[in-house]
C-alpha atoms as a PDB file:
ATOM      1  CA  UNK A   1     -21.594  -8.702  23.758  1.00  0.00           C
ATOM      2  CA  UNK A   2     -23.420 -11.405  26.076  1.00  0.00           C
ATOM      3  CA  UNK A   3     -24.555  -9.230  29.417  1.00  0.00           C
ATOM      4  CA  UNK A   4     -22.848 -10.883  32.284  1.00  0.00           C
ATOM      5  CA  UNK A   5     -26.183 -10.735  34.698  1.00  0.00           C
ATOM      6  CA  UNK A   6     -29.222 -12.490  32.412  1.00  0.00           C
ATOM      7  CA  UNK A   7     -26.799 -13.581  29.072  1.00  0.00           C
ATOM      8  CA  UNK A   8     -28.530 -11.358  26.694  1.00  0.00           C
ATOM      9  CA  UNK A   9     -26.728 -10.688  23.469  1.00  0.00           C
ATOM     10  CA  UNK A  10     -26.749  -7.383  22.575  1.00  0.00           C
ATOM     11  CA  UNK A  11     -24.952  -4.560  20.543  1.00  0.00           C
ATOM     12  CA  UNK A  12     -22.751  -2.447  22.894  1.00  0.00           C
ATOM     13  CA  UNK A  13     -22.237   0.323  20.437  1.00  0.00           C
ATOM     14  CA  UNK A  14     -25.447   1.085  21.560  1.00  0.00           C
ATOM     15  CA  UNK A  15     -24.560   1.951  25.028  1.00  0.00           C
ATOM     16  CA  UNK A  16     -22.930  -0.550  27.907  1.00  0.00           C
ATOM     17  CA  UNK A  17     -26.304  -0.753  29.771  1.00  0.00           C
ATOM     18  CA  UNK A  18     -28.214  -4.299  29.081  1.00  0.00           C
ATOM     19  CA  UNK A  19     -31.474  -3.184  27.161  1.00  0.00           C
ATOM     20  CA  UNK A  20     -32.908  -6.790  28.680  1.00  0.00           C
ATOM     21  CA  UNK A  21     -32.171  -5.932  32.274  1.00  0.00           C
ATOM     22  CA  UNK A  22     -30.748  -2.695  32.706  1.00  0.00           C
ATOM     23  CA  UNK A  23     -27.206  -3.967  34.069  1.00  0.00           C
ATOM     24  CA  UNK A  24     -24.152  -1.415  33.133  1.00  0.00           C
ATOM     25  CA  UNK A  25     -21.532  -3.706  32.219  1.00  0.00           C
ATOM     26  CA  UNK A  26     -18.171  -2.364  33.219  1.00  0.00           C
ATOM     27  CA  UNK A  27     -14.815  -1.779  31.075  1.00  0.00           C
ATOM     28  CA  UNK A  28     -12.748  -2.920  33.506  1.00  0.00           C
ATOM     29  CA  UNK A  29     -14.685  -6.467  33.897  1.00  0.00           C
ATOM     30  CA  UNK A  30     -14.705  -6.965  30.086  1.00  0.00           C
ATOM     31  CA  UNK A  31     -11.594  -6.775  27.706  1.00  0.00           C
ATOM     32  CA  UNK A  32     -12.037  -5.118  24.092  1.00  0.00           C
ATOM     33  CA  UNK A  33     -12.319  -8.594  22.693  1.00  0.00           C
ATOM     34  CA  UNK A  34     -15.484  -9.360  24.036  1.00  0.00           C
ATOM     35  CA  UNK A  35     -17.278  -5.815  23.691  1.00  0.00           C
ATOM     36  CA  UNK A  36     -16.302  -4.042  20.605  1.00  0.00           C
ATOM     37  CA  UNK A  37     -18.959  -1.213  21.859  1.00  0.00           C
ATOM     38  CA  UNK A  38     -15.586   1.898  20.951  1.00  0.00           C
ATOM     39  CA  UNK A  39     -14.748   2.443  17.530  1.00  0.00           C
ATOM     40  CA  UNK A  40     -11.392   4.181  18.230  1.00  0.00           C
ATOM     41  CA  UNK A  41      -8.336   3.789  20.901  1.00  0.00           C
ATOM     42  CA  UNK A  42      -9.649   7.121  22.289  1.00  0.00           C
ATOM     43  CA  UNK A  43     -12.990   6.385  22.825  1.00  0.00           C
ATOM     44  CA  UNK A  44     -11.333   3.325  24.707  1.00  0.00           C
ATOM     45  CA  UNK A  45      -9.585   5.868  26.474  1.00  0.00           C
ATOM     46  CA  UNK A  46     -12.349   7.738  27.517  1.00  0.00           C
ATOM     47  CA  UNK A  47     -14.904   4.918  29.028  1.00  0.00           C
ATOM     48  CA  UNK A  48     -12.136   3.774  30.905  1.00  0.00           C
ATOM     49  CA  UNK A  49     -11.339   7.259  32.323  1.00  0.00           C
ATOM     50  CA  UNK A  50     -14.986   8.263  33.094  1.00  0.00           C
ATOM     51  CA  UNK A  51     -15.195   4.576  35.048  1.00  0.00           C
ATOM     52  CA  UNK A  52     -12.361   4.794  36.852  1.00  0.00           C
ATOM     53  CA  UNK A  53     -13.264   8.646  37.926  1.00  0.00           C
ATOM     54  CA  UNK A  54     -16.725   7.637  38.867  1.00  0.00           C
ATOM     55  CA  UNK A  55     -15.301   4.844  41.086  1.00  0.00           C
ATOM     56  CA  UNK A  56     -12.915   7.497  42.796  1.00  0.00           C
ATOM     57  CA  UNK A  57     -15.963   9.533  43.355  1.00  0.00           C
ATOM     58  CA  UNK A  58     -17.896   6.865  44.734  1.00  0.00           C
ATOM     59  CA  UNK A  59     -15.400   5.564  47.055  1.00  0.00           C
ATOM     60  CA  UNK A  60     -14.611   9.620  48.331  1.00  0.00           C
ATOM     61  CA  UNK A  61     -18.441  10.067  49.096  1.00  0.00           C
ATOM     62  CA  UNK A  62     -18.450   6.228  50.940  1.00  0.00           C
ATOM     63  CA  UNK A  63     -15.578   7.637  52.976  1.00  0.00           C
ATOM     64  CA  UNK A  64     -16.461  11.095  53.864  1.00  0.00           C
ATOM     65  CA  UNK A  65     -20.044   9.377  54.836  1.00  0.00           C
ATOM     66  CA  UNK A  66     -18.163   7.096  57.232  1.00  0.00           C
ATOM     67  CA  UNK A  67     -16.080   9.987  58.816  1.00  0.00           C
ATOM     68  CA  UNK A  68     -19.285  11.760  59.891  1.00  0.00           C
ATOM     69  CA  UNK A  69     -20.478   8.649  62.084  1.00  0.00           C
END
C-alpha cells in the first residue's frame, strides 16, 4: 500500500498506520484492491465496522460539545 500523505510503500498487514509518518489510512478512502492489509471477508468486516463506529462516536461527542455552547 502507498500511504496517501508522504507516498511511502508499506505493508498494511502490519497495521493501517504509516510507519514513515504516522498517518492512519482509512478503509473507507481505500478499496481492498489497493490495501490487501485483511486476510479474510470478516476481518474486512470488522475494520470497516470499528471505522464507521468510531466516526459515529466522534461526530456524537462534536455535537453534544456544540449543544453546551
Amino acid at each position: 500500500m502507498i500511504c496517501p500523505w508522504c507516498e511511502y510503500e508499506f505493508d498494511p498487514a502490519n497495521g493501517l498506520a504509516c510507519p514513515r509518518c504516522g498517518a492512519p489510512v482509512s478503509c473507507s478512502g481505500r478499496s481492498c484492491a489497493e490495501c490487501g492489509a485483511c486476510s479474510s471477508p470478516v476481518e474486512r468486516l470488522r475494520r470497516r465496522l470499528a471505522e464507521r463506529l468510531a466516526g459515529e462516536r466522534g461526530s456524537d461527542e462534536d455535537g453534544e460539545a456544540s449543544d453546551e455552547s
